[in-house]
Structure formats: C-alpha cells, structure tokens
N, C-alpha and C. Protein backbone atom coordinates (compact mmCIF):
# COMPACT_ATOMS: atom_id res chain seq x y z
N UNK A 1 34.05 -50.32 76.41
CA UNK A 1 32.63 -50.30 76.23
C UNK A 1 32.31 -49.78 74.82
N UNK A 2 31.18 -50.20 74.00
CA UNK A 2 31.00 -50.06 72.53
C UNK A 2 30.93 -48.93 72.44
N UNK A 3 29.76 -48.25 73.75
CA UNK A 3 29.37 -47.02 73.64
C UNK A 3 30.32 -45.59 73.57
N UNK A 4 31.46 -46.23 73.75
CA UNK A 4 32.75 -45.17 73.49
C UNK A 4 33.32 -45.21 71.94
N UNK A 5 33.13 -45.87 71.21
CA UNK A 5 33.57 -46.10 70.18
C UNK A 5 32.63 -45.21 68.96
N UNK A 6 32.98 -44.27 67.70
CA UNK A 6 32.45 -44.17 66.84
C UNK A 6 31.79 -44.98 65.78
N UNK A 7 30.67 -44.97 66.13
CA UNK A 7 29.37 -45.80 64.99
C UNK A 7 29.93 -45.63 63.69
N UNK A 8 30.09 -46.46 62.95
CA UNK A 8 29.98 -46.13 60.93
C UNK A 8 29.33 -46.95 60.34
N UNK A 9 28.96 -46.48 59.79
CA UNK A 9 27.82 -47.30 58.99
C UNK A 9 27.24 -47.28 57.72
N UNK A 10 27.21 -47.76 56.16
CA UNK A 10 27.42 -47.49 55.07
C UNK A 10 26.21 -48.49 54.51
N UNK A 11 25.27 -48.26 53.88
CA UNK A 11 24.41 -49.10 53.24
C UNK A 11 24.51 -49.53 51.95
N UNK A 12 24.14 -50.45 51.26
CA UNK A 12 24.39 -51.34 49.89
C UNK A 12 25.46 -51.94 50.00
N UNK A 13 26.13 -52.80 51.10
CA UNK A 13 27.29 -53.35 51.12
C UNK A 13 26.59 -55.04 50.34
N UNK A 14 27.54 -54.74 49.72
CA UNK A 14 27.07 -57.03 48.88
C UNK A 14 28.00 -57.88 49.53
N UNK A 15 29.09 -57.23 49.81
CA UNK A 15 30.35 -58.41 49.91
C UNK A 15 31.19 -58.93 49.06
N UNK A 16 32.66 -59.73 49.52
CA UNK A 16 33.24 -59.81 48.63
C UNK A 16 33.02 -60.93 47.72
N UNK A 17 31.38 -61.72 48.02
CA UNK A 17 30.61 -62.58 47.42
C UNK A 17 30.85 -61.98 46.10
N UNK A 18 29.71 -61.05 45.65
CA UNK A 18 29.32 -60.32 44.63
C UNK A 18 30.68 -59.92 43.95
N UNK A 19 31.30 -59.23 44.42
CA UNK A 19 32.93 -59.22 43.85
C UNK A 19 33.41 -60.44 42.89
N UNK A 20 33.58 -61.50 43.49
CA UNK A 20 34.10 -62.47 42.63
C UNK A 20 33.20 -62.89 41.57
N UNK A 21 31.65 -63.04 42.24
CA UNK A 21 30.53 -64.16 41.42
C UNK A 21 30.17 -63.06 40.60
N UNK A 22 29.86 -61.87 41.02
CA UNK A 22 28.69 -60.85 39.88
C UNK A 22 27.60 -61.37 39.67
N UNK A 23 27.38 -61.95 40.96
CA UNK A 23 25.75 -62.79 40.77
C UNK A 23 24.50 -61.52 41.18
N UNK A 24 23.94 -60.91 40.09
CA UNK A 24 23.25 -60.01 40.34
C UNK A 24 22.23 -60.47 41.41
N UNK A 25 21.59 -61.28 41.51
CA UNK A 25 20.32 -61.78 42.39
C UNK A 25 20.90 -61.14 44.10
N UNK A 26 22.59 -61.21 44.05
CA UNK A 26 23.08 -60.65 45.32
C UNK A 26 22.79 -59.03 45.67
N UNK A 27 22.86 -58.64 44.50
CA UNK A 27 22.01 -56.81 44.75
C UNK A 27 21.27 -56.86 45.18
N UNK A 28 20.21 -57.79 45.29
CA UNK A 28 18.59 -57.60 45.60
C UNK A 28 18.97 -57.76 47.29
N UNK A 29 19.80 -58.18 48.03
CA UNK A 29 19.26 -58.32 49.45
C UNK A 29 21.18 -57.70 50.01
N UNK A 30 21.19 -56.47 49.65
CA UNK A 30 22.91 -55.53 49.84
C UNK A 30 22.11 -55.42 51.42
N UNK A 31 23.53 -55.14 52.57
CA UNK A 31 23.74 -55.24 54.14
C UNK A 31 23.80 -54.07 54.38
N UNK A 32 23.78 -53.32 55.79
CA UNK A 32 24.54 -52.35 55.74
C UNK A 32 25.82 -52.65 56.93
N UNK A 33 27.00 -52.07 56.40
CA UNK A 33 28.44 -52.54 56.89
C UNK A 33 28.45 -51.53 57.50
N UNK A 34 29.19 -52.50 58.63
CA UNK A 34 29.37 -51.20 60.31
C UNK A 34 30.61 -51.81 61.07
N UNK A 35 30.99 -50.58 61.29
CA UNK A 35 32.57 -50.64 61.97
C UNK A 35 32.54 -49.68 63.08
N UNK A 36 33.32 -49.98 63.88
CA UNK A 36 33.41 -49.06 65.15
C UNK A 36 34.86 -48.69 65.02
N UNK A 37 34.96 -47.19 65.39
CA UNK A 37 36.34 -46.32 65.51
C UNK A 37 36.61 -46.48 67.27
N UNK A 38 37.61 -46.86 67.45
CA UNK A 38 37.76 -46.45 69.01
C UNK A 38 38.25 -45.32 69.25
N UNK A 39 38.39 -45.06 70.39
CA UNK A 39 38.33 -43.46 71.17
C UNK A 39 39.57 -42.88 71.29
N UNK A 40 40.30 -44.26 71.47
CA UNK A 40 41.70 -43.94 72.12
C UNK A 40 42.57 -43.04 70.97
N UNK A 41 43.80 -42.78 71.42
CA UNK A 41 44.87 -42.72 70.59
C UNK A 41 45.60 -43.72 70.03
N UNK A 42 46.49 -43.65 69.01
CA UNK A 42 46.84 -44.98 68.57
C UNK A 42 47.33 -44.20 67.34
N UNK A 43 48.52 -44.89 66.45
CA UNK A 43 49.19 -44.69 65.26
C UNK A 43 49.68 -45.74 64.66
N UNK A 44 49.63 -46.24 63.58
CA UNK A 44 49.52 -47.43 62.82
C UNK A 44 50.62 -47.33 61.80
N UNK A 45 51.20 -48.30 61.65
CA UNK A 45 52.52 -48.42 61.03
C UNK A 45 52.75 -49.47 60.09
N UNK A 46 52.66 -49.77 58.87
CA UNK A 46 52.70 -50.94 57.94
C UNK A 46 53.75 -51.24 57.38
N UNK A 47 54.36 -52.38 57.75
CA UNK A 47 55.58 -52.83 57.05
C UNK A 47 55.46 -54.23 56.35
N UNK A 48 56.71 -54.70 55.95
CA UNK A 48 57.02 -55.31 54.32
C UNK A 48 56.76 -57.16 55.29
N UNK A 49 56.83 -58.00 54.45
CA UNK A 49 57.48 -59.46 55.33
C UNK A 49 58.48 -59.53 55.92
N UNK A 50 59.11 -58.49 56.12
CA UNK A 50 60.20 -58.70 56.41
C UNK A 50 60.78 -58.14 57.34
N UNK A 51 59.40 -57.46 58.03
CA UNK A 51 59.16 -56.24 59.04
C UNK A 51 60.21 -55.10 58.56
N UNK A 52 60.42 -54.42 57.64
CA UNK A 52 61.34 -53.43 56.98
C UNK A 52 60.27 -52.56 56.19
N UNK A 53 60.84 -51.35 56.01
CA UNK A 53 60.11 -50.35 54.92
C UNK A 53 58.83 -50.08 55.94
N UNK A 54 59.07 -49.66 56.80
CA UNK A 54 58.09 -48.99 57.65
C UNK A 54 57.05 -47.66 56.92
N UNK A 55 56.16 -47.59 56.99
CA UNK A 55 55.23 -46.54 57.01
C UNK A 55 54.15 -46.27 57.37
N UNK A 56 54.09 -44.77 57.74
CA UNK A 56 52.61 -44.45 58.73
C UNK A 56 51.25 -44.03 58.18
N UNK A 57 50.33 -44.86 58.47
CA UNK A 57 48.79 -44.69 57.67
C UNK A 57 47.80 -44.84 58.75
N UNK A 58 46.73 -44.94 58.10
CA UNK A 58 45.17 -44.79 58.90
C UNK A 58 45.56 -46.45 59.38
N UNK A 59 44.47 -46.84 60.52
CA UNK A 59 44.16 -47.63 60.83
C UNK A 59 42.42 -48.38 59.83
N UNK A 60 42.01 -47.40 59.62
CA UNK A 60 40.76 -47.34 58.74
C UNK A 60 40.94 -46.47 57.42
N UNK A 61 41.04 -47.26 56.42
CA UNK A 61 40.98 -46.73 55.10
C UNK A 61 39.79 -46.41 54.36
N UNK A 62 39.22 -45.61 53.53
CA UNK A 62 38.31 -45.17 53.09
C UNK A 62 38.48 -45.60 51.77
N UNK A 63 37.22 -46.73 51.61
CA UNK A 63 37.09 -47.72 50.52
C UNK A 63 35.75 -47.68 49.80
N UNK A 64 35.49 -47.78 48.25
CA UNK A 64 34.63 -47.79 47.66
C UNK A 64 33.41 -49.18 48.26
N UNK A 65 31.95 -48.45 48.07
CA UNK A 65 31.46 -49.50 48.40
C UNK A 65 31.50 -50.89 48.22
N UNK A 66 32.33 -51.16 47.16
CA UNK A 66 32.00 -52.77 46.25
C UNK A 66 33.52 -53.01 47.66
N UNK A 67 34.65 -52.79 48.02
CA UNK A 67 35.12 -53.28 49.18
C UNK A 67 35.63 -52.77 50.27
N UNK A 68 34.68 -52.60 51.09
CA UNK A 68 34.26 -52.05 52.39
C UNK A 68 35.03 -53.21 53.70
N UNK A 69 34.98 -54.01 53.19
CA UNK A 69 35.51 -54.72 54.06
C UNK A 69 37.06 -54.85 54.31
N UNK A 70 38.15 -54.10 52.82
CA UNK A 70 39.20 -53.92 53.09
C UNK A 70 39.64 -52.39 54.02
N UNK A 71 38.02 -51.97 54.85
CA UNK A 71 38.55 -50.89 55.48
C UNK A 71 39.67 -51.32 56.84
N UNK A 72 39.69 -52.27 57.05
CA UNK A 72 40.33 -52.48 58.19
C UNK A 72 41.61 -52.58 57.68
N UNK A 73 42.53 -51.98 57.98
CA UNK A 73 44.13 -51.83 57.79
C UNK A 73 44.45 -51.90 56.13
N UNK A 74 43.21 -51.21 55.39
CA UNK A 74 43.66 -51.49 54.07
C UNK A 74 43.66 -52.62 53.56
N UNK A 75 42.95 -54.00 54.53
CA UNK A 75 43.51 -55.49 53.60
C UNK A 75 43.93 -55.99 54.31
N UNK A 76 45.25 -57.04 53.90
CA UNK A 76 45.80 -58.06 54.50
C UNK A 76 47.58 -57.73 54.59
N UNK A 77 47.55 -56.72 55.11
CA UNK A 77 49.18 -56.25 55.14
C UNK A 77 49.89 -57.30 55.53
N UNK A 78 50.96 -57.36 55.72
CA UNK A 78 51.99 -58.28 55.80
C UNK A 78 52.36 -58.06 57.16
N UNK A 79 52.86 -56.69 57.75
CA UNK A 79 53.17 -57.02 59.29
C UNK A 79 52.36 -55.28 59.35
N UNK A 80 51.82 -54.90 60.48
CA UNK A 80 51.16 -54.05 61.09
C UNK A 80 51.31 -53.57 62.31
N UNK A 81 52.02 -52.84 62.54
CA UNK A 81 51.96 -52.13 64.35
C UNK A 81 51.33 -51.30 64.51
N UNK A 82 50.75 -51.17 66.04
CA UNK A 82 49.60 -49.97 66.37
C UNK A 82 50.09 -49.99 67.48
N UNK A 83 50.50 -49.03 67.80
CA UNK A 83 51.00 -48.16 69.42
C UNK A 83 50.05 -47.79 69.60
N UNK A 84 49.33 -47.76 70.72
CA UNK A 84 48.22 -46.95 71.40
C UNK A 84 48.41 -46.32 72.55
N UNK A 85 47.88 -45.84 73.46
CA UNK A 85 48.06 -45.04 74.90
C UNK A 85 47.60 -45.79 75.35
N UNK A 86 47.03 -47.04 75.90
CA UNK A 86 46.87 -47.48 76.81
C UNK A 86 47.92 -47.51 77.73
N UNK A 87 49.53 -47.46 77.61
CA UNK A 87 50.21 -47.39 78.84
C UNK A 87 49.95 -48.49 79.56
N UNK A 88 49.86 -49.58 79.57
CA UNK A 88 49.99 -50.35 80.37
C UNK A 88 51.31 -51.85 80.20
N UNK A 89 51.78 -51.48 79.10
CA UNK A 89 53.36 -52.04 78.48
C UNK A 89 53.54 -53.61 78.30
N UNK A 90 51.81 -53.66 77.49
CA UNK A 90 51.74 -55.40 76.91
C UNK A 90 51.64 -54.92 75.72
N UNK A 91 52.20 -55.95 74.93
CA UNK A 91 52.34 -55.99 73.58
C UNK A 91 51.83 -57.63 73.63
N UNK A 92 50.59 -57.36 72.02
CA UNK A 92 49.98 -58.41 71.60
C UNK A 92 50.43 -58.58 69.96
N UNK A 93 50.97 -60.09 69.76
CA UNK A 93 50.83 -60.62 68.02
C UNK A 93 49.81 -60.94 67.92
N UNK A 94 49.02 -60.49 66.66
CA UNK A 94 47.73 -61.25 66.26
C UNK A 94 48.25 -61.95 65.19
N UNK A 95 48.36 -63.27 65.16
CA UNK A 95 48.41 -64.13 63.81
C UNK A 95 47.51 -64.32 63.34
N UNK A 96 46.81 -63.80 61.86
CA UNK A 96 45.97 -63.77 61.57
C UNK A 96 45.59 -64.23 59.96
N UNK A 97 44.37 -64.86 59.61
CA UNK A 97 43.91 -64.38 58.26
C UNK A 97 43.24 -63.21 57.92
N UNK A 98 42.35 -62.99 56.93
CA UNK A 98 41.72 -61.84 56.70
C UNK A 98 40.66 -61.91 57.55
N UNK A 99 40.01 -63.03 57.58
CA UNK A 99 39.01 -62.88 58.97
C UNK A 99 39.52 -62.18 60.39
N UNK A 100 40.50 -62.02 60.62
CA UNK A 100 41.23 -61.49 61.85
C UNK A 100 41.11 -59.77 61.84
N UNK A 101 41.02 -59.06 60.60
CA UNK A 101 40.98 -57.81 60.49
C UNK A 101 40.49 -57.25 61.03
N UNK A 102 38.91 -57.66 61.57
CA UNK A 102 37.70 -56.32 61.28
C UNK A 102 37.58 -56.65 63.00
N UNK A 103 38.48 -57.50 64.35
CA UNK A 103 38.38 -57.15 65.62
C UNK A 103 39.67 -56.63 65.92
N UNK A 104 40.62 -56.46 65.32
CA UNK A 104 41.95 -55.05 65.83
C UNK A 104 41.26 -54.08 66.11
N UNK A 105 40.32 -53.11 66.03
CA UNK A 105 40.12 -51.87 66.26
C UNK A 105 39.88 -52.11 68.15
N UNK A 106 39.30 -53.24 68.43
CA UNK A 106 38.66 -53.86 69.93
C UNK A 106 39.80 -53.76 70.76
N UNK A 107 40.96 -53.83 70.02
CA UNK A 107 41.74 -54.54 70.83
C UNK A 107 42.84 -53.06 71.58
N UNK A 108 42.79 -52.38 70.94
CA UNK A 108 43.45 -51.31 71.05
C UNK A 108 43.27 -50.02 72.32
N UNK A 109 42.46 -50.42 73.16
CA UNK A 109 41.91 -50.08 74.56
C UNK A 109 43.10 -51.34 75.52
N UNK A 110 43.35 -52.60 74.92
CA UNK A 110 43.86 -53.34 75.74
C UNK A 110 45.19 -53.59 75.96
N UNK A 111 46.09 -53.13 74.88
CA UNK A 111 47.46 -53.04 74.86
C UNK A 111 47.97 -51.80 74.05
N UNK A 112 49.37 -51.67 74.86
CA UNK A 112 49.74 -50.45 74.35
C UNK A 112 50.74 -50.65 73.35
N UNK A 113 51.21 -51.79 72.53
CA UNK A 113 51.46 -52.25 71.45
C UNK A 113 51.03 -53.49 70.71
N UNK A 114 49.90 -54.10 69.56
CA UNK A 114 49.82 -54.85 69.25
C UNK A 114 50.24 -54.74 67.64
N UNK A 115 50.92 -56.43 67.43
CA UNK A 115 51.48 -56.68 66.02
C UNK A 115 50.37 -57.65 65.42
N UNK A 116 50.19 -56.98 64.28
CA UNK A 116 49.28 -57.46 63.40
C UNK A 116 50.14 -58.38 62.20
N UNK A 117 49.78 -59.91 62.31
CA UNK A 117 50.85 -60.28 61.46
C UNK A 117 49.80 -61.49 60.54
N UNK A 118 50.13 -60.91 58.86
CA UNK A 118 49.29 -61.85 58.26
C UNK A 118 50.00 -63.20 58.09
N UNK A 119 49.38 -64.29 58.31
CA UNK A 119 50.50 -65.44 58.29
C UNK A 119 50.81 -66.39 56.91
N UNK A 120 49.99 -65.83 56.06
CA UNK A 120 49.66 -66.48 55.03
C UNK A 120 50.85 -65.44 53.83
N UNK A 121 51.42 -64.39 54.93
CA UNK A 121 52.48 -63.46 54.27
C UNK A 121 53.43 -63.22 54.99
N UNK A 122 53.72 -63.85 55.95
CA UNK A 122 54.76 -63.52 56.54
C UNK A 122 56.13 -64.75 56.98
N UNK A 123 57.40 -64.14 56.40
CA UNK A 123 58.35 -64.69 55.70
C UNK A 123 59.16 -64.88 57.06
N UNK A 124 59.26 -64.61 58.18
CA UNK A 124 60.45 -64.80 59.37
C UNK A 124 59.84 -65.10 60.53
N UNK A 125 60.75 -65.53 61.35
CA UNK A 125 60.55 -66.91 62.36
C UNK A 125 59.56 -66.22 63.15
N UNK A 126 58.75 -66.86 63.48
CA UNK A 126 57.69 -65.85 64.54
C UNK A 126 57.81 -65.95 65.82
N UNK A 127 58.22 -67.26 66.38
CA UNK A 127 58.79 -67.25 67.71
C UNK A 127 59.44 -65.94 68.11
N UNK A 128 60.65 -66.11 67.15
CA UNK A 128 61.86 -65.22 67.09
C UNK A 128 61.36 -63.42 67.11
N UNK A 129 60.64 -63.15 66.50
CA UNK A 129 59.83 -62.10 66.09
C UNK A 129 59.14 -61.74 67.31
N UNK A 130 58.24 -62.43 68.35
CA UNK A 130 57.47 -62.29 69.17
C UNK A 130 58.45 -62.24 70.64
N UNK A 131 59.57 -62.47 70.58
CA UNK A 131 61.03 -62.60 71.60
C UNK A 131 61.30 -61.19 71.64
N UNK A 132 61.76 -60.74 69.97
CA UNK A 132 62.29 -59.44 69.93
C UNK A 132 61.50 -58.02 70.04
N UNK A 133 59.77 -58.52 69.66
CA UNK A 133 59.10 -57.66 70.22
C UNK A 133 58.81 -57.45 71.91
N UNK A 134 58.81 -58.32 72.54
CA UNK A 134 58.51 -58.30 73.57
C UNK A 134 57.24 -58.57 73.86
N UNK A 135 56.82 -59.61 73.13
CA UNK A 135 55.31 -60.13 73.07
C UNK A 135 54.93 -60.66 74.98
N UNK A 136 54.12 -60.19 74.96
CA UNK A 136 53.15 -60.61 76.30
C UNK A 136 51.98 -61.70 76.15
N UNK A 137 51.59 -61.15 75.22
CA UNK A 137 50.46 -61.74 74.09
C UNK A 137 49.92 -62.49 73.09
N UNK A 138 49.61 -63.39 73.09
CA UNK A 138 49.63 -63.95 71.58
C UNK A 138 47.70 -64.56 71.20
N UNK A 139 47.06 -64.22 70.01
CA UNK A 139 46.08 -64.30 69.59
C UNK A 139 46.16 -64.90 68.33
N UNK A 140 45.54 -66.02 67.98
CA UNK A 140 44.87 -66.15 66.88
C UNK A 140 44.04 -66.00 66.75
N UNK A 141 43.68 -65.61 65.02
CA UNK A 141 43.01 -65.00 64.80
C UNK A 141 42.63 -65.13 63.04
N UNK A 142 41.88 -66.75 63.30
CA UNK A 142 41.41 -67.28 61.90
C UNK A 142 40.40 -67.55 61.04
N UNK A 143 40.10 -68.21 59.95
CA UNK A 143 38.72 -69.18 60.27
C UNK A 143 39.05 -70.52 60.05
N UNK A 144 38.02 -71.12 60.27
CA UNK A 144 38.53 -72.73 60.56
C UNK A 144 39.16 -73.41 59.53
N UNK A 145 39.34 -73.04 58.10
CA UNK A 145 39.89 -73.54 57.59
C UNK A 145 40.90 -73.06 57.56
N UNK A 146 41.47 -72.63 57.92
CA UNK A 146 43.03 -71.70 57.87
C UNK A 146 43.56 -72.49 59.58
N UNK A 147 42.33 -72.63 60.03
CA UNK A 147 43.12 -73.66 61.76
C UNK A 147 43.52 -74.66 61.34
C-alpha cells in the first residue's frame, strides 16, 4: 500500500529534456519529482556486466536537481541485486531500460530477491543467468522503442 511508503518530493525538476536541449522556455513550466521509499528492509548490491566486482550502496542516491531522475539506483547500472525481507523465496529479473528504474522501489514488498539487469549493458547469457539465480520471475521492463 502507497500509504506505507516514504513521500519525497523535490520542486524545479525540468528533466533530462532541459539537460540535453538547454531550451530555457523549459524553466518556465519545472515539475515537482516524487519518489516513494518503501518501508521494508532491503540492501542493494551493484555489480559489473559481468555480474563480478560486487558492491554495497543506497538503493536511492542523492542527486543534484538538474538529475533527479538518476535517483533510482544511481542510473542505469549494469547488474543490480536487492535482497529484501520479504521472506517469501521468489527471486525476480527485471530486464530493463532506463525507463524500468523509477518502479524497483514497488517491487521490493514482493520478492525477497530481485535482479535488476540493464539490457542495453549486459554482456552474459540471460537465460543462463536467470537458471543460476534461481529466477521465479521474470519482468520487462521498457519503452516501446526498446520492445
């Protein structure tokens, strides 16, 4: 339920529109960007293409306003694990683009391991990958031009 989740919320967001174009006329009508923290427990783990070189970070990174939108896992990591407590011993792959980022936080009430895998960076067999994890699960997680 949303209502369990921590509200955030940051005003003058432009997007990563304004980023590329610097089309000032985009200042005149800035959003305000909102993300929800979930409740649970959970620890987040970022590794290489090659699922190697493991290391432990936020699930939510703390990003300057101009990109707010790389708060979700920092960006477009290459492979991503999040153990959570749900305890219930499904593990989900999300194959994803960058559009896929900003609903992982949702998902983390529902399995007690999901792999976050960018596909547009990731170098080994995924079948194979989703065998040795012990995938239960599988999500895409694109936009239509990337389907």
């Amino acid at each position: 339920e949303l209502s369990t989740y921590e509200k955030v919320s940051q005003d003058g967001y432009t997007g990563t529109i304004y980023t590329f174009t610097q089309d000032a006329s985009i200042l005149d009508y800035p959003e305000t960007f909102t993300y929800y923290k979930p409740d649970n427990q959970y620890t987040t783990t970022y590794y290489n293409t090659y699922f190697q070189e493991g290391y432990d970070s936020n699930l939510f990174i703390d990003m300057p306003l101009s990109s707010l939108y790389v708060t979700f896992m920092g960006g477009d990591d290459k492979i991503t694990k999040i153990h959570t407590d749900a305890g219930n011993g499904r593990t989900l792959v999300v194959l994803k683009d960058s559009y896929g980022n900003a609903m992982i936080p949702f998902l983390t009430h529902s399995f007690e391991n999901i792999y976050v895998i960018d596909i547009r960076y990731f170098d080994i067999n995924a079948i194979n990958f989703m065998k040795e994890q012990g995938a239960t699960d599988v999500l895409f997680a694109v936009n239509a031009f990337t389907a």
